[in-house]
PDB file of N, CA and C in Angstrom:
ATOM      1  N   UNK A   1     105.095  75.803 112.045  1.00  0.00           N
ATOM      2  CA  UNK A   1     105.616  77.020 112.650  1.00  0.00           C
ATOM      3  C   UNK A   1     104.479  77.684 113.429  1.00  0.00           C
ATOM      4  N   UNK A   2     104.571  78.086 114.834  1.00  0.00           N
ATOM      5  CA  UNK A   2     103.595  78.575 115.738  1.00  0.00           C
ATOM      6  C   UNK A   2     103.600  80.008 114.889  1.00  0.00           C
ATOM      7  N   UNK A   3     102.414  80.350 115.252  1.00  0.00           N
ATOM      8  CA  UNK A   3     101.646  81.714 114.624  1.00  0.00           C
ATOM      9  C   UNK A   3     102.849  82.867 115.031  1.00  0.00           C
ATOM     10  N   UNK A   4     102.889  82.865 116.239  1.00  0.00           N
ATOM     11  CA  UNK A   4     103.906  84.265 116.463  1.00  0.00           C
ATOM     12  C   UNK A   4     104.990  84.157 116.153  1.00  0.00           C
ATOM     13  N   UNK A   5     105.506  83.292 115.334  1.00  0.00           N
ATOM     14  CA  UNK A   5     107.059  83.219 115.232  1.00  0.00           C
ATOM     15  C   UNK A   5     107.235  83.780 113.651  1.00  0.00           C
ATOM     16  N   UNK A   6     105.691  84.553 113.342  1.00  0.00           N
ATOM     17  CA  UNK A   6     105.441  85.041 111.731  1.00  0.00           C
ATOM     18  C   UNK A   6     106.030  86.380 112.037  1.00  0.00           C
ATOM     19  N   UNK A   7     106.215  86.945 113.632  1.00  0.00           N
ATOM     20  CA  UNK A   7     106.642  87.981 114.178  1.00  0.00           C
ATOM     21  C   UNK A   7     108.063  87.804 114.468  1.00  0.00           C
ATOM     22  N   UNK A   8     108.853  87.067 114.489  1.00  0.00           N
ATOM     23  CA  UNK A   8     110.425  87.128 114.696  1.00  0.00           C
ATOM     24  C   UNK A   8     110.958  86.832 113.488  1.00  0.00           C
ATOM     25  N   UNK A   9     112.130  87.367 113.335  1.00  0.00           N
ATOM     26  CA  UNK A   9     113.026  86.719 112.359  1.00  0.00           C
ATOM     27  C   UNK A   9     113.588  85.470 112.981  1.00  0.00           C
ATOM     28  N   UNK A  10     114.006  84.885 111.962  1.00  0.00           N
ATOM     29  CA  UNK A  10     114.516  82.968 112.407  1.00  0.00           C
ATOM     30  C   UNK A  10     115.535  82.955 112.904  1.00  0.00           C
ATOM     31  N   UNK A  11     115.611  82.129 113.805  1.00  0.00           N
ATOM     32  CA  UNK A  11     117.072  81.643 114.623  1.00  0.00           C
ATOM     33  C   UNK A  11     118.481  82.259 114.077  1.00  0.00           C
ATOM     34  N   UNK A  12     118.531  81.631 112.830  1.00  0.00           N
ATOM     35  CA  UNK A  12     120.090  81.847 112.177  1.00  0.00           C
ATOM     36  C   UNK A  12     120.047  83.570 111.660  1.00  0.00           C
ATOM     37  N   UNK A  13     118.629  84.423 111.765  1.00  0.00           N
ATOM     38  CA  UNK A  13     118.829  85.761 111.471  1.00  0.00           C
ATOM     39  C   UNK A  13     118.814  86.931 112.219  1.00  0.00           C
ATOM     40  N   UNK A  14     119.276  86.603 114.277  1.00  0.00           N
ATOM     41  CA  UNK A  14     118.901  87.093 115.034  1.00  0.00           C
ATOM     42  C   UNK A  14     119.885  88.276 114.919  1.00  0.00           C
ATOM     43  N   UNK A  15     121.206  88.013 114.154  1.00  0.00           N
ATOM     44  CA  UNK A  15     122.008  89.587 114.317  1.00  0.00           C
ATOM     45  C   UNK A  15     121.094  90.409 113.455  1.00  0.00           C
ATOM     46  N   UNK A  16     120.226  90.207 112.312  1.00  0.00           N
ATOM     47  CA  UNK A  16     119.116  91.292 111.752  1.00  0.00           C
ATOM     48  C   UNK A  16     118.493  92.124 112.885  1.00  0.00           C
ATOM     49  N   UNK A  17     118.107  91.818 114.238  1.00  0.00           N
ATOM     50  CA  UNK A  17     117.052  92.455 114.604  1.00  0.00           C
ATOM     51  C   UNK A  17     117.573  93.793 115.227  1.00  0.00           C
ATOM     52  N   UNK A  18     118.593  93.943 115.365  1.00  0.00           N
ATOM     53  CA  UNK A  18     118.700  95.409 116.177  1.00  0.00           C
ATOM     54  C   UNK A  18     119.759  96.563 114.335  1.00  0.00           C
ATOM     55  N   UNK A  19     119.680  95.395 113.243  1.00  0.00           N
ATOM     56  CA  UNK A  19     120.305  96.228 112.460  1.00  0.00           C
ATOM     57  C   UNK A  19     118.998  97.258 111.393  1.00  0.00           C
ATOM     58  N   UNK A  20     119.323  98.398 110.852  1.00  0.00           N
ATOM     59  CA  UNK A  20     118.708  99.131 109.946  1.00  0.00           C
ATOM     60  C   UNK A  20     118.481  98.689 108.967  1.00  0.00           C
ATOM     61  N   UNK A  21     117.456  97.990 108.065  1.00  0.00           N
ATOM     62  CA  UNK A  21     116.901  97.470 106.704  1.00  0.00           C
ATOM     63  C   UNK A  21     116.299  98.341 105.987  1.00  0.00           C
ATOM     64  N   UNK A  22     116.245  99.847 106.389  1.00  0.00           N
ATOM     65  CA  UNK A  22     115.884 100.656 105.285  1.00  0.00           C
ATOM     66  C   UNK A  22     116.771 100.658 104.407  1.00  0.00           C
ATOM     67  N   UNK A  23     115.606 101.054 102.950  1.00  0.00           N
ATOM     68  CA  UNK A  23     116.221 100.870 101.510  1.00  0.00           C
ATOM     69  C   UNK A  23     116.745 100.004 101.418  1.00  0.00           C
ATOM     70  N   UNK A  24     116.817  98.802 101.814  1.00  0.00           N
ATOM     71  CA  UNK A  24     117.292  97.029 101.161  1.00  0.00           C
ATOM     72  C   UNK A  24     116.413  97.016 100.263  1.00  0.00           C
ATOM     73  N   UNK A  25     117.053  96.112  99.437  1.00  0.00           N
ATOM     74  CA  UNK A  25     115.854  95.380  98.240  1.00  0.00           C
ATOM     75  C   UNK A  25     115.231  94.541  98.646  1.00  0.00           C
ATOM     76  N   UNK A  26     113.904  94.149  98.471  1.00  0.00           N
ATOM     77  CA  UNK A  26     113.164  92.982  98.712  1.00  0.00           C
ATOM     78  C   UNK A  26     112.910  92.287  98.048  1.00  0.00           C
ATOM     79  N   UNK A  27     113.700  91.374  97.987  1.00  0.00           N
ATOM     80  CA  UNK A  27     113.206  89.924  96.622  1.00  0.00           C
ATOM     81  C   UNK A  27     112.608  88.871  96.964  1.00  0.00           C
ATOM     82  N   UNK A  28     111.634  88.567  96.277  1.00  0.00           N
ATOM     83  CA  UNK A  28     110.897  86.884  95.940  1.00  0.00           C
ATOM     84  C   UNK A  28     111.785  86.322  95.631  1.00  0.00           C
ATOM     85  N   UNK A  29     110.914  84.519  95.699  1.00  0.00           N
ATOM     86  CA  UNK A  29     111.224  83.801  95.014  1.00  0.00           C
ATOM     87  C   UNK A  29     111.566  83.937  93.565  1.00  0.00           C
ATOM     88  N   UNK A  30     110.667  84.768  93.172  1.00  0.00           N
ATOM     89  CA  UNK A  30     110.806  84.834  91.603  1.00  0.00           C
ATOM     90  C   UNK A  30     110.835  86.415  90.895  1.00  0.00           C
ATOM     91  N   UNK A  31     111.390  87.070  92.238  1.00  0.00           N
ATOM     92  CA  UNK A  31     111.721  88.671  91.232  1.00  0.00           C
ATOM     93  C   UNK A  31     111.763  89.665  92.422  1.00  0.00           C
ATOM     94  N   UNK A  32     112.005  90.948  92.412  1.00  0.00           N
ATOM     95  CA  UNK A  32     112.133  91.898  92.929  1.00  0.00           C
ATOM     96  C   UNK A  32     110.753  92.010  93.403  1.00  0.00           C
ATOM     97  N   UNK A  33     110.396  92.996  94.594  1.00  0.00           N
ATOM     98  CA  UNK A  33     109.092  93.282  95.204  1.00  0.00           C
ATOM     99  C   UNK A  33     109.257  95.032  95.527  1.00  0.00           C
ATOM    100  N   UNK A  34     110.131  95.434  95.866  1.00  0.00           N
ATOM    101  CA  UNK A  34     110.859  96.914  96.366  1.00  0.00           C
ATOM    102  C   UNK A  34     111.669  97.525  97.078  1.00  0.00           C
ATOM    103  N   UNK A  35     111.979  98.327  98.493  1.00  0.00           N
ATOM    104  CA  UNK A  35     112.496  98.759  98.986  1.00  0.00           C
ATOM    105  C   UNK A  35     111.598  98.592 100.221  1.00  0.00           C
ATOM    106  N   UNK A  36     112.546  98.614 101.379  1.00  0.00           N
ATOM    107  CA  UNK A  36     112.053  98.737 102.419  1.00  0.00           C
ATOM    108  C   UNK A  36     112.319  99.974 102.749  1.00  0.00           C
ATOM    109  N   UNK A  37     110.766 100.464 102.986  1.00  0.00           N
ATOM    110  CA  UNK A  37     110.463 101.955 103.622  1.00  0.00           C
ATOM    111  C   UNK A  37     110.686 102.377 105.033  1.00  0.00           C
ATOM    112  N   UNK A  38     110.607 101.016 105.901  1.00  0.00           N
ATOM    113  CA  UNK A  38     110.757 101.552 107.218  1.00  0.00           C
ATOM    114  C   UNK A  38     110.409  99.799 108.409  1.00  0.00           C
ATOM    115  N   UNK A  39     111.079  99.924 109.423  1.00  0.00           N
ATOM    116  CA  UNK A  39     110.249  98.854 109.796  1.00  0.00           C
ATOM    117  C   UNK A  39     109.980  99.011 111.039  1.00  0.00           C
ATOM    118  N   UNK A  40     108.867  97.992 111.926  1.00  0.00           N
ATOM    119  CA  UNK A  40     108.659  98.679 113.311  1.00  0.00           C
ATOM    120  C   UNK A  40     108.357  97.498 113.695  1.00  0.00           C
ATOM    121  N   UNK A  41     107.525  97.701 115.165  1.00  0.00           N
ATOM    122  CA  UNK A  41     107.520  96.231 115.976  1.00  0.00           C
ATOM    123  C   UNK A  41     106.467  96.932 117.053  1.00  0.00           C
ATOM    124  N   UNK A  42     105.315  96.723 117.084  1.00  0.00           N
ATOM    125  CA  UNK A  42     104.101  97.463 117.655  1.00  0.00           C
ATOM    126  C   UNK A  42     103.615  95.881 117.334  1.00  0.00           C
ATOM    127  N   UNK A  43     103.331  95.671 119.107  1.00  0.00           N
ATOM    128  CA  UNK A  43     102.402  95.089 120.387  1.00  0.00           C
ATOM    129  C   UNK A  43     103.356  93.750 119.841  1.00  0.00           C
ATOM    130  N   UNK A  44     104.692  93.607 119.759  1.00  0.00           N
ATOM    131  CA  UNK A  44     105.070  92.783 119.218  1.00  0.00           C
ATOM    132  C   UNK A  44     105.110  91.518 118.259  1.00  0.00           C
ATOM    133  N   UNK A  45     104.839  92.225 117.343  1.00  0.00           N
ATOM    134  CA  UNK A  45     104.619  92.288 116.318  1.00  0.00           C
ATOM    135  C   UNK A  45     105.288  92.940 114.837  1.00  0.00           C
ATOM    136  N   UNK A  46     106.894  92.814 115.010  1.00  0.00           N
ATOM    137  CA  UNK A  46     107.807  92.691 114.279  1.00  0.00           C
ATOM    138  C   UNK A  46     107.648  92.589 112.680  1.00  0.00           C
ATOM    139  N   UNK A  47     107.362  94.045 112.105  1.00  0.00           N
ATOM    140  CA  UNK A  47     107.042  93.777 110.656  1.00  0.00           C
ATOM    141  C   UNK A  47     107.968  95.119 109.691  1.00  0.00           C
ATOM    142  N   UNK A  48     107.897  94.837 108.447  1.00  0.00           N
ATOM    143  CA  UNK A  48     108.333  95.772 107.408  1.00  0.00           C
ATOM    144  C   UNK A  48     107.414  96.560 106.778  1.00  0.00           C
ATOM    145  N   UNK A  49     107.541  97.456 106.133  1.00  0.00           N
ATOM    146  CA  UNK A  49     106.676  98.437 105.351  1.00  0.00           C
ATOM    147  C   UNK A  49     107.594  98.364 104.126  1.00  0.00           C
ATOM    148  N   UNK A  50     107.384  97.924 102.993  1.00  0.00           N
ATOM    149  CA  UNK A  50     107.514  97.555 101.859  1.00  0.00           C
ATOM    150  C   UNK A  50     107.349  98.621 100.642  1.00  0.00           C
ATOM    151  N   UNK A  51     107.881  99.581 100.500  1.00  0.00           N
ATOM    152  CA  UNK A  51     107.528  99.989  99.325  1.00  0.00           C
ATOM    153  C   UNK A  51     107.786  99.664  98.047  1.00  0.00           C
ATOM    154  N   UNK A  52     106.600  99.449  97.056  1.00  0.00           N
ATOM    155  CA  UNK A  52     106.689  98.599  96.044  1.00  0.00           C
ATOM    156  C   UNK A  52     107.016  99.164  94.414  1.00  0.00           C
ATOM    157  N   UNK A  53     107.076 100.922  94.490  1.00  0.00           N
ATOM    158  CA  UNK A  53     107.548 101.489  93.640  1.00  0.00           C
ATOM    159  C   UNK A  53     106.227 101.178  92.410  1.00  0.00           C
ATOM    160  N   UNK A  54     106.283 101.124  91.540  1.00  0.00           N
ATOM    161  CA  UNK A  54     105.113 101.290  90.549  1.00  0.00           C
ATOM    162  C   UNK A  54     104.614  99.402  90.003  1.00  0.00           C
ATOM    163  N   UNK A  55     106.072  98.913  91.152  1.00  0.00           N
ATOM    164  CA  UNK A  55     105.340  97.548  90.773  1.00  0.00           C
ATOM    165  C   UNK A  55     103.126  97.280  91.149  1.00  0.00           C
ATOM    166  N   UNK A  56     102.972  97.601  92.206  1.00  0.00           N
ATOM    167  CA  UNK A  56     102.095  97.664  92.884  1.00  0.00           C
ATOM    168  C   UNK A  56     101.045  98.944  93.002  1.00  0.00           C
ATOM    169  N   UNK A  57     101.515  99.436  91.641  1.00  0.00           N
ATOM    170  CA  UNK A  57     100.908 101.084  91.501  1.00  0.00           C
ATOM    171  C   UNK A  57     101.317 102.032  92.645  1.00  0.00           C
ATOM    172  N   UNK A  58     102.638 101.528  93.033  1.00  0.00           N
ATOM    173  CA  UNK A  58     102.835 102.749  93.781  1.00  0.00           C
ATOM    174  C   UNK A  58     101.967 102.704  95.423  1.00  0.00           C
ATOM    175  N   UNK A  59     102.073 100.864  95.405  1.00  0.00           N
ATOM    176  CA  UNK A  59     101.233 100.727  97.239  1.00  0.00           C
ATOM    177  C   UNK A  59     102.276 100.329  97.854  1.00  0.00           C
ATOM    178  N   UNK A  60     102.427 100.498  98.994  1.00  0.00           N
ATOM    179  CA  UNK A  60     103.265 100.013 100.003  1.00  0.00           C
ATOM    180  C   UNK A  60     102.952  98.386 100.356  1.00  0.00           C
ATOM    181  N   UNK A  61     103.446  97.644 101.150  1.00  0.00           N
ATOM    182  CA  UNK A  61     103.116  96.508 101.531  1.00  0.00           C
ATOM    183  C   UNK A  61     103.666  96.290 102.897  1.00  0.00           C
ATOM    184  N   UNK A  62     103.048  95.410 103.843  1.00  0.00           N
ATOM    185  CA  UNK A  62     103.392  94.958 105.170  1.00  0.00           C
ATOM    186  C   UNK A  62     103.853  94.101 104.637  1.00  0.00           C
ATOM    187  N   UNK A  63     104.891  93.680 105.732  1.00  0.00           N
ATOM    188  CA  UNK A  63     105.706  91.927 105.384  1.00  0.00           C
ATOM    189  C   UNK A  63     106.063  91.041 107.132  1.00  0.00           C
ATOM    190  N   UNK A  64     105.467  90.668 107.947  1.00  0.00           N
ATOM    191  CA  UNK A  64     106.558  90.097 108.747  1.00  0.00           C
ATOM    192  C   UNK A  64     107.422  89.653 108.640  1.00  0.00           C
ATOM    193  N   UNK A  65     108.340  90.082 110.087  1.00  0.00           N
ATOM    194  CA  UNK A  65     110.063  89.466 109.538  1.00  0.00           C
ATOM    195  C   UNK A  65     110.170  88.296 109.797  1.00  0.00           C
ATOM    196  N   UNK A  66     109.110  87.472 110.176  1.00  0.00           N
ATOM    197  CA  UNK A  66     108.972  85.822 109.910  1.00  0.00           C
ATOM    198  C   UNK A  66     109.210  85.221 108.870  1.00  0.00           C
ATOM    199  N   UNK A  67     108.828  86.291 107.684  1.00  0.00           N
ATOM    200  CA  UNK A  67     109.132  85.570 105.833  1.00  0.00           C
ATOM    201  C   UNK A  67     110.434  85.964 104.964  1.00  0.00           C
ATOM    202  N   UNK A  68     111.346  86.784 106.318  1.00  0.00           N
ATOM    203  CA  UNK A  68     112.814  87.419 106.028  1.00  0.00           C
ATOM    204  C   UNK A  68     113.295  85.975 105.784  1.00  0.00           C
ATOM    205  N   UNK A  69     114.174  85.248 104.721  1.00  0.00           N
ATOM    206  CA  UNK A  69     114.603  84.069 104.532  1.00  0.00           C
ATOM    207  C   UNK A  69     116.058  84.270 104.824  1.00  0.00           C
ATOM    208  N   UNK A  70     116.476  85.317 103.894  1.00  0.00           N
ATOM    209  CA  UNK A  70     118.149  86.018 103.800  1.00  0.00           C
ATOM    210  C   UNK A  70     117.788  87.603 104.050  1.00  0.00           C
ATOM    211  N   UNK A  71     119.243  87.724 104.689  1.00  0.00           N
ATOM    212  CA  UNK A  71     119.660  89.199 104.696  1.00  0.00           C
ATOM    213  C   UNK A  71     120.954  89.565 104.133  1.00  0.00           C
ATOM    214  N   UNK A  72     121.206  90.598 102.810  1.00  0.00           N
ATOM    215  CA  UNK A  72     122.630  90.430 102.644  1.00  0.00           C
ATOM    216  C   UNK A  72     123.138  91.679 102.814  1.00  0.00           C
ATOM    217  N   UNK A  73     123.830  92.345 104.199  1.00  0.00           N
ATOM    218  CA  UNK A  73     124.014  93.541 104.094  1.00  0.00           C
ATOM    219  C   UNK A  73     125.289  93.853 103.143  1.00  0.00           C
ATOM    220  N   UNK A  74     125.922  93.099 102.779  1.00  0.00           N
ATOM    221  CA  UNK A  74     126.273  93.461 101.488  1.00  0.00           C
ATOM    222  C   UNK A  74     126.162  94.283 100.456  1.00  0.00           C
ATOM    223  N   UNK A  75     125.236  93.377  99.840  1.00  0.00           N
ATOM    224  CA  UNK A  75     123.787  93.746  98.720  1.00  0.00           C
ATOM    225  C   UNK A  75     123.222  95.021  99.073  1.00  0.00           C
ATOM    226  N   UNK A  76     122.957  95.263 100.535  1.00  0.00           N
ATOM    227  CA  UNK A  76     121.743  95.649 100.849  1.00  0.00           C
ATOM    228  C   UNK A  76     120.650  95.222 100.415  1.00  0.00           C
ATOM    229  N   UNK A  77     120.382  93.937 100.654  1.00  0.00           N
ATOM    230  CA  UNK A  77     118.685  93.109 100.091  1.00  0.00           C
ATOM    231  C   UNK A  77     118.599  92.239 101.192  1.00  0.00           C
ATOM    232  N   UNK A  78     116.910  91.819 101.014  1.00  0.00           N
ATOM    233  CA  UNK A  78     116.880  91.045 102.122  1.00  0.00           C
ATOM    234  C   UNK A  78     115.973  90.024 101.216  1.00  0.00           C
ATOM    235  N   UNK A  79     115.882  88.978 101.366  1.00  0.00           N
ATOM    236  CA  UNK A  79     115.115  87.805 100.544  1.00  0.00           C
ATOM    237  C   UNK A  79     113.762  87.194 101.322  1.00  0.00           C
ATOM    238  N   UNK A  80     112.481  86.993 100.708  1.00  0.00           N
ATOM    239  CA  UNK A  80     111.488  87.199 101.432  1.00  0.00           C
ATOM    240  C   UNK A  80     111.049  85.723 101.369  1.00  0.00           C
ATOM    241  N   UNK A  81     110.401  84.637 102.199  1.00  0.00           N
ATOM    242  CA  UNK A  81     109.942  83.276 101.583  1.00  0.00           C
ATOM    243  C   UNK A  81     109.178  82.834 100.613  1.00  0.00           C
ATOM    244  N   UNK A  82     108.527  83.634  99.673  1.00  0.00           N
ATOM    245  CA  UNK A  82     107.398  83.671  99.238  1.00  0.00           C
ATOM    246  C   UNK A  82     107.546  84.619  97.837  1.00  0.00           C
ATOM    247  N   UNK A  83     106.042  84.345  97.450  1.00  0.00           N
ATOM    248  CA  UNK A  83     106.270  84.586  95.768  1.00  0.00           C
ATOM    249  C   UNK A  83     106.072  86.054  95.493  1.00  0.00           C
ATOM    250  N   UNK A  84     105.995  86.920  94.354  1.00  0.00           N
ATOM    251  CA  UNK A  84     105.262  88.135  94.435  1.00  0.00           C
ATOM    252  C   UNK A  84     104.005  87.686  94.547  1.00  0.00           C
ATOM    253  N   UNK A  85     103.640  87.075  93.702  1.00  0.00           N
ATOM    254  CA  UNK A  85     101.984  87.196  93.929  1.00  0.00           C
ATOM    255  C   UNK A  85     101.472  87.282  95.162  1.00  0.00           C
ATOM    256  N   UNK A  86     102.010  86.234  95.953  1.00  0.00           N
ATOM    257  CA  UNK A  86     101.969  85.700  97.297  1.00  0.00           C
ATOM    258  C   UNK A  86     101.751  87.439  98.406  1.00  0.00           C
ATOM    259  N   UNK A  87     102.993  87.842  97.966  1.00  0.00           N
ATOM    260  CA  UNK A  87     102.814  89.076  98.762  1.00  0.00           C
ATOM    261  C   UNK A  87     102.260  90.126  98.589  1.00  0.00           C
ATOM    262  N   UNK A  88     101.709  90.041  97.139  1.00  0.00           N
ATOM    263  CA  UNK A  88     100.816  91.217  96.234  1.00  0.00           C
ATOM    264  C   UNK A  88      99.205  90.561  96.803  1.00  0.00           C
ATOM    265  N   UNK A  89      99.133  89.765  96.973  1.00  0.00           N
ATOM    266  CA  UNK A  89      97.550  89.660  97.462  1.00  0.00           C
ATOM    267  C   UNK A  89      97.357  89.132  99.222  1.00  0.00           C
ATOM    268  N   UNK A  90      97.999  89.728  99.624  1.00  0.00           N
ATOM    269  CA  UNK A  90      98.508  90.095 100.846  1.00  0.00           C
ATOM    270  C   UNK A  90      97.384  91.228 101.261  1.00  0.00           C
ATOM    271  N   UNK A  91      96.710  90.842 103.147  1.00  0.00           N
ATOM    272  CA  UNK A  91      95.698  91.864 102.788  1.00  0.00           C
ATOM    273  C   UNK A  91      95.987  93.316 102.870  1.00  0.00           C
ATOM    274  N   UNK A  92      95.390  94.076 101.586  1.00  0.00           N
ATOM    275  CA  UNK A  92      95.744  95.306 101.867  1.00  0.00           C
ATOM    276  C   UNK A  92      96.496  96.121 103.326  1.00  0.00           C
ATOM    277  N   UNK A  93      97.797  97.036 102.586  1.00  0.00           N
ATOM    278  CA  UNK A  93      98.038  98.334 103.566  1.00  0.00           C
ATOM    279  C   UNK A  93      97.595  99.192 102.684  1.00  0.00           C
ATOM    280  N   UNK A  94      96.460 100.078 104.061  1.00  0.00           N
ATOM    281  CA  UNK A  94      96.714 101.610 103.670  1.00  0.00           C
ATOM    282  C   UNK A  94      96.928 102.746 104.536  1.00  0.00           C
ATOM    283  N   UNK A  95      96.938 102.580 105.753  1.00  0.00           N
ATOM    284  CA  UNK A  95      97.419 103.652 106.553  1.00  0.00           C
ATOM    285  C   UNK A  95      98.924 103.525 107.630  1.00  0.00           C
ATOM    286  N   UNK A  96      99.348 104.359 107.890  1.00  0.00           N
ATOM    287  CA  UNK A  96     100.427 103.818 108.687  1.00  0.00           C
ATOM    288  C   UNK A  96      99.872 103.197 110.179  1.00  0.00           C
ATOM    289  N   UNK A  97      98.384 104.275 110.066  1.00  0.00           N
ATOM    290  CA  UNK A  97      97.973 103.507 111.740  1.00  0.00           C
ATOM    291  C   UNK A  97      97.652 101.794 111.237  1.00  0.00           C
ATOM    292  N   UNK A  98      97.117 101.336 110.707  1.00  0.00           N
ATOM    293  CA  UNK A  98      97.408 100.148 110.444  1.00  0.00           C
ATOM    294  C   UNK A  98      98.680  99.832 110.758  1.00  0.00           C
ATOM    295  N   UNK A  99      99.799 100.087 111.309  1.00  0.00           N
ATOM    296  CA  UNK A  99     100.990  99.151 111.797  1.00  0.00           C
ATOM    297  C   UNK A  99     100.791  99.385 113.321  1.00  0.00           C
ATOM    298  N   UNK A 100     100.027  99.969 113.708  1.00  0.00           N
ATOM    299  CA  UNK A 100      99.309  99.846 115.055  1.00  0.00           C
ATOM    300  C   UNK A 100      97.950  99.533 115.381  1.00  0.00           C
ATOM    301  N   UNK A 101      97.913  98.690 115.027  1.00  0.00           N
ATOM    302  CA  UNK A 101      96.133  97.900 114.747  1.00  0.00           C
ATOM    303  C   UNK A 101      96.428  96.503 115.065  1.00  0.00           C
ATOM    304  N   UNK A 102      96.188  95.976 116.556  1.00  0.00           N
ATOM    305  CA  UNK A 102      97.050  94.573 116.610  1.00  0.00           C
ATOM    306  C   UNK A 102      95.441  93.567 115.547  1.00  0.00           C
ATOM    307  N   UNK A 103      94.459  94.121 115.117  1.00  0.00           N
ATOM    308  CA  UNK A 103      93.582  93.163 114.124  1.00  0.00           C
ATOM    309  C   UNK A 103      94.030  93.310 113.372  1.00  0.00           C
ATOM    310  N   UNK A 104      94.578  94.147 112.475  1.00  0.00           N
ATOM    311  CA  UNK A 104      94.895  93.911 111.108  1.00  0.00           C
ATOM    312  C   UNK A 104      96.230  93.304 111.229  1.00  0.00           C
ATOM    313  N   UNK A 105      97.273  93.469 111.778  1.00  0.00           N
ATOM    314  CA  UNK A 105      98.141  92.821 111.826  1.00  0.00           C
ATOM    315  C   UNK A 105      98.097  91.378 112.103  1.00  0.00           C
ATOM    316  N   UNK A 106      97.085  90.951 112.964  1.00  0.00           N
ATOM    317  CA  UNK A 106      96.690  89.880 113.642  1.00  0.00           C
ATOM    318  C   UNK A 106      96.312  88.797 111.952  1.00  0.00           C
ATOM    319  N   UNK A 107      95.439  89.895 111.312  1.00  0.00           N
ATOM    320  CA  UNK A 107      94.740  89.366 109.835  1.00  0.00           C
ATOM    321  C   UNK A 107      96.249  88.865 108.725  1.00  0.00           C
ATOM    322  N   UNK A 108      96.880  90.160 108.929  1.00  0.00           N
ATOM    323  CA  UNK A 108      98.628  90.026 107.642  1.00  0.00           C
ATOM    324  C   UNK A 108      99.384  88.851 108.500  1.00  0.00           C
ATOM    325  N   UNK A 109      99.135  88.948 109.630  1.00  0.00           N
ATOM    326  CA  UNK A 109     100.272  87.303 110.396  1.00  0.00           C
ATOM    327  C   UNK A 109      99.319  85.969 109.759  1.00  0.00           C
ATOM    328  N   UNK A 110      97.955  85.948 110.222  1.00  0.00           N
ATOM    329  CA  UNK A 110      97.240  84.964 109.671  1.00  0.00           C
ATOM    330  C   UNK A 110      97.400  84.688 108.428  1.00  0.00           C
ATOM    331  N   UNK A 111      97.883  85.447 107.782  1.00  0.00           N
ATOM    332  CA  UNK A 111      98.011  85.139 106.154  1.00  0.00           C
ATOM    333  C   UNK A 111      99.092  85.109 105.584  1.00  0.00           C
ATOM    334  N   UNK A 112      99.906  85.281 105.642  1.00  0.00           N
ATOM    335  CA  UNK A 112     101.866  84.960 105.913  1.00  0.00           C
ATOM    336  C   UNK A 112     101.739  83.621 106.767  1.00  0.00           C
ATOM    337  N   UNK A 113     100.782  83.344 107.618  1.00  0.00           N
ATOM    338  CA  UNK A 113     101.072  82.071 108.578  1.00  0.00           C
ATOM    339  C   UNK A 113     100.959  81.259 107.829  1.00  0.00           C
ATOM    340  N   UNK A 114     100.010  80.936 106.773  1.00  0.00           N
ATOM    341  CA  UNK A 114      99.126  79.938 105.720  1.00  0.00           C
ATOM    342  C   UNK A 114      99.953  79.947 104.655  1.00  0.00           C
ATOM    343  N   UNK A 115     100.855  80.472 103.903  1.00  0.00           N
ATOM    344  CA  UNK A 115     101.551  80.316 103.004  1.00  0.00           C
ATOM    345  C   UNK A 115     101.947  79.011 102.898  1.00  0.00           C
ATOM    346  N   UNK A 116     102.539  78.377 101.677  1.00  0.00           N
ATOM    347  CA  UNK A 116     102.942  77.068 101.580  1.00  0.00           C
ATOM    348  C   UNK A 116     104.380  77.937 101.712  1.00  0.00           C
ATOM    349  N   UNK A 117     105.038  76.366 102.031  1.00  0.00           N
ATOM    350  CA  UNK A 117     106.279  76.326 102.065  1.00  0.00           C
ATOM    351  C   UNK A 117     107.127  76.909 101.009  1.00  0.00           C
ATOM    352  N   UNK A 118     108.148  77.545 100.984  1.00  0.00           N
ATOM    353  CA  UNK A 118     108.865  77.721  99.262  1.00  0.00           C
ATOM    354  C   UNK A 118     110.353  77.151  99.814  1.00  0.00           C
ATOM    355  N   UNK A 119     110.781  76.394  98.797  1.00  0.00           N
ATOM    356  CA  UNK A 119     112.249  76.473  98.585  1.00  0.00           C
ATOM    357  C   UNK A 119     113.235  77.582  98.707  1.00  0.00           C
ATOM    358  N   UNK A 120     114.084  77.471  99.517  1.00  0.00           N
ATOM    359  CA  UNK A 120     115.222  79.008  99.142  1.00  0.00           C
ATOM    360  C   UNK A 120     115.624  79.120  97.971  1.00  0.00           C
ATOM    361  N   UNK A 121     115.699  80.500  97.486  1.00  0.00           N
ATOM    362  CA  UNK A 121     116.156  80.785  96.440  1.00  0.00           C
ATOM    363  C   UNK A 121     117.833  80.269  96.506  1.00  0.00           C
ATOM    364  N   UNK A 122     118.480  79.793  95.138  1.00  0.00           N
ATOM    365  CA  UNK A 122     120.134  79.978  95.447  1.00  0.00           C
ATOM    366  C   UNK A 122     120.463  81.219  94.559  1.00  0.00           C
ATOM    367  N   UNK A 123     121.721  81.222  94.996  1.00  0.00           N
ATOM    368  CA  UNK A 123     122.440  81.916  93.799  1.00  0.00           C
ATOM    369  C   UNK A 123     122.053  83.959  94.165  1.00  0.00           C
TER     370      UNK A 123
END
């Protein structure tokens, strides 16, 4: 997968991009992660702000919508490719100007890019 495509959501999830994902749930592979706080798309560069509730002591998290796997507006959840851990050692967010910082973002794509592969969750 080319580096910038850690910035789009995937082919089969293009009706996601003009819809609202605040407050969806965000699930792993293997458990809940939080709520989505907000999402934006600065220097294109298409990402989420993650809030992680006291999983994470109460830190927020970046996510590109490259690792959006499912969306169920249903549910309201969206399913992420990857593990918690995976996204818990994710490099730090701490400011919102950080979602306008095309280096640090440049750093959270580089590292969402490198992930191994995961299986979709079923069910």
């Amino acid at each position: 997968m080319p580096i910038d495509s850690i910035w789009s959501y995937a082919p089969d999830l293009d009706h996601v991009q003009e819809q609202d994902l605040t407050g969806y749930t965000v699930v792993a592979s293997d458990g809940t992660i939080g709520h989505v706080d907000r999402q934006a798309d600065h220097h294109g560069m298409r990402h989420l702000v993650v809030d992680t509730g006291v999983w994470v002591f109460g830190r927020s998290l970046l996510v590109p919508v490259g690792v959006v796997a499912a969306v169920d507006a249903g549910e309201r959840r969206l399913t992420v490719s990857c593990t918690r851990a995976e996204v818990k050692a994710a490099p730090r967010f701490r400011t919102d100007s950080e979602t306008m910082d095309p280096a640090y973002l440049t750093v959270v794509g580089d590292y969402y890019h490198r992930l191994p592969p995961h299986e979709s969750p079923t069910g």
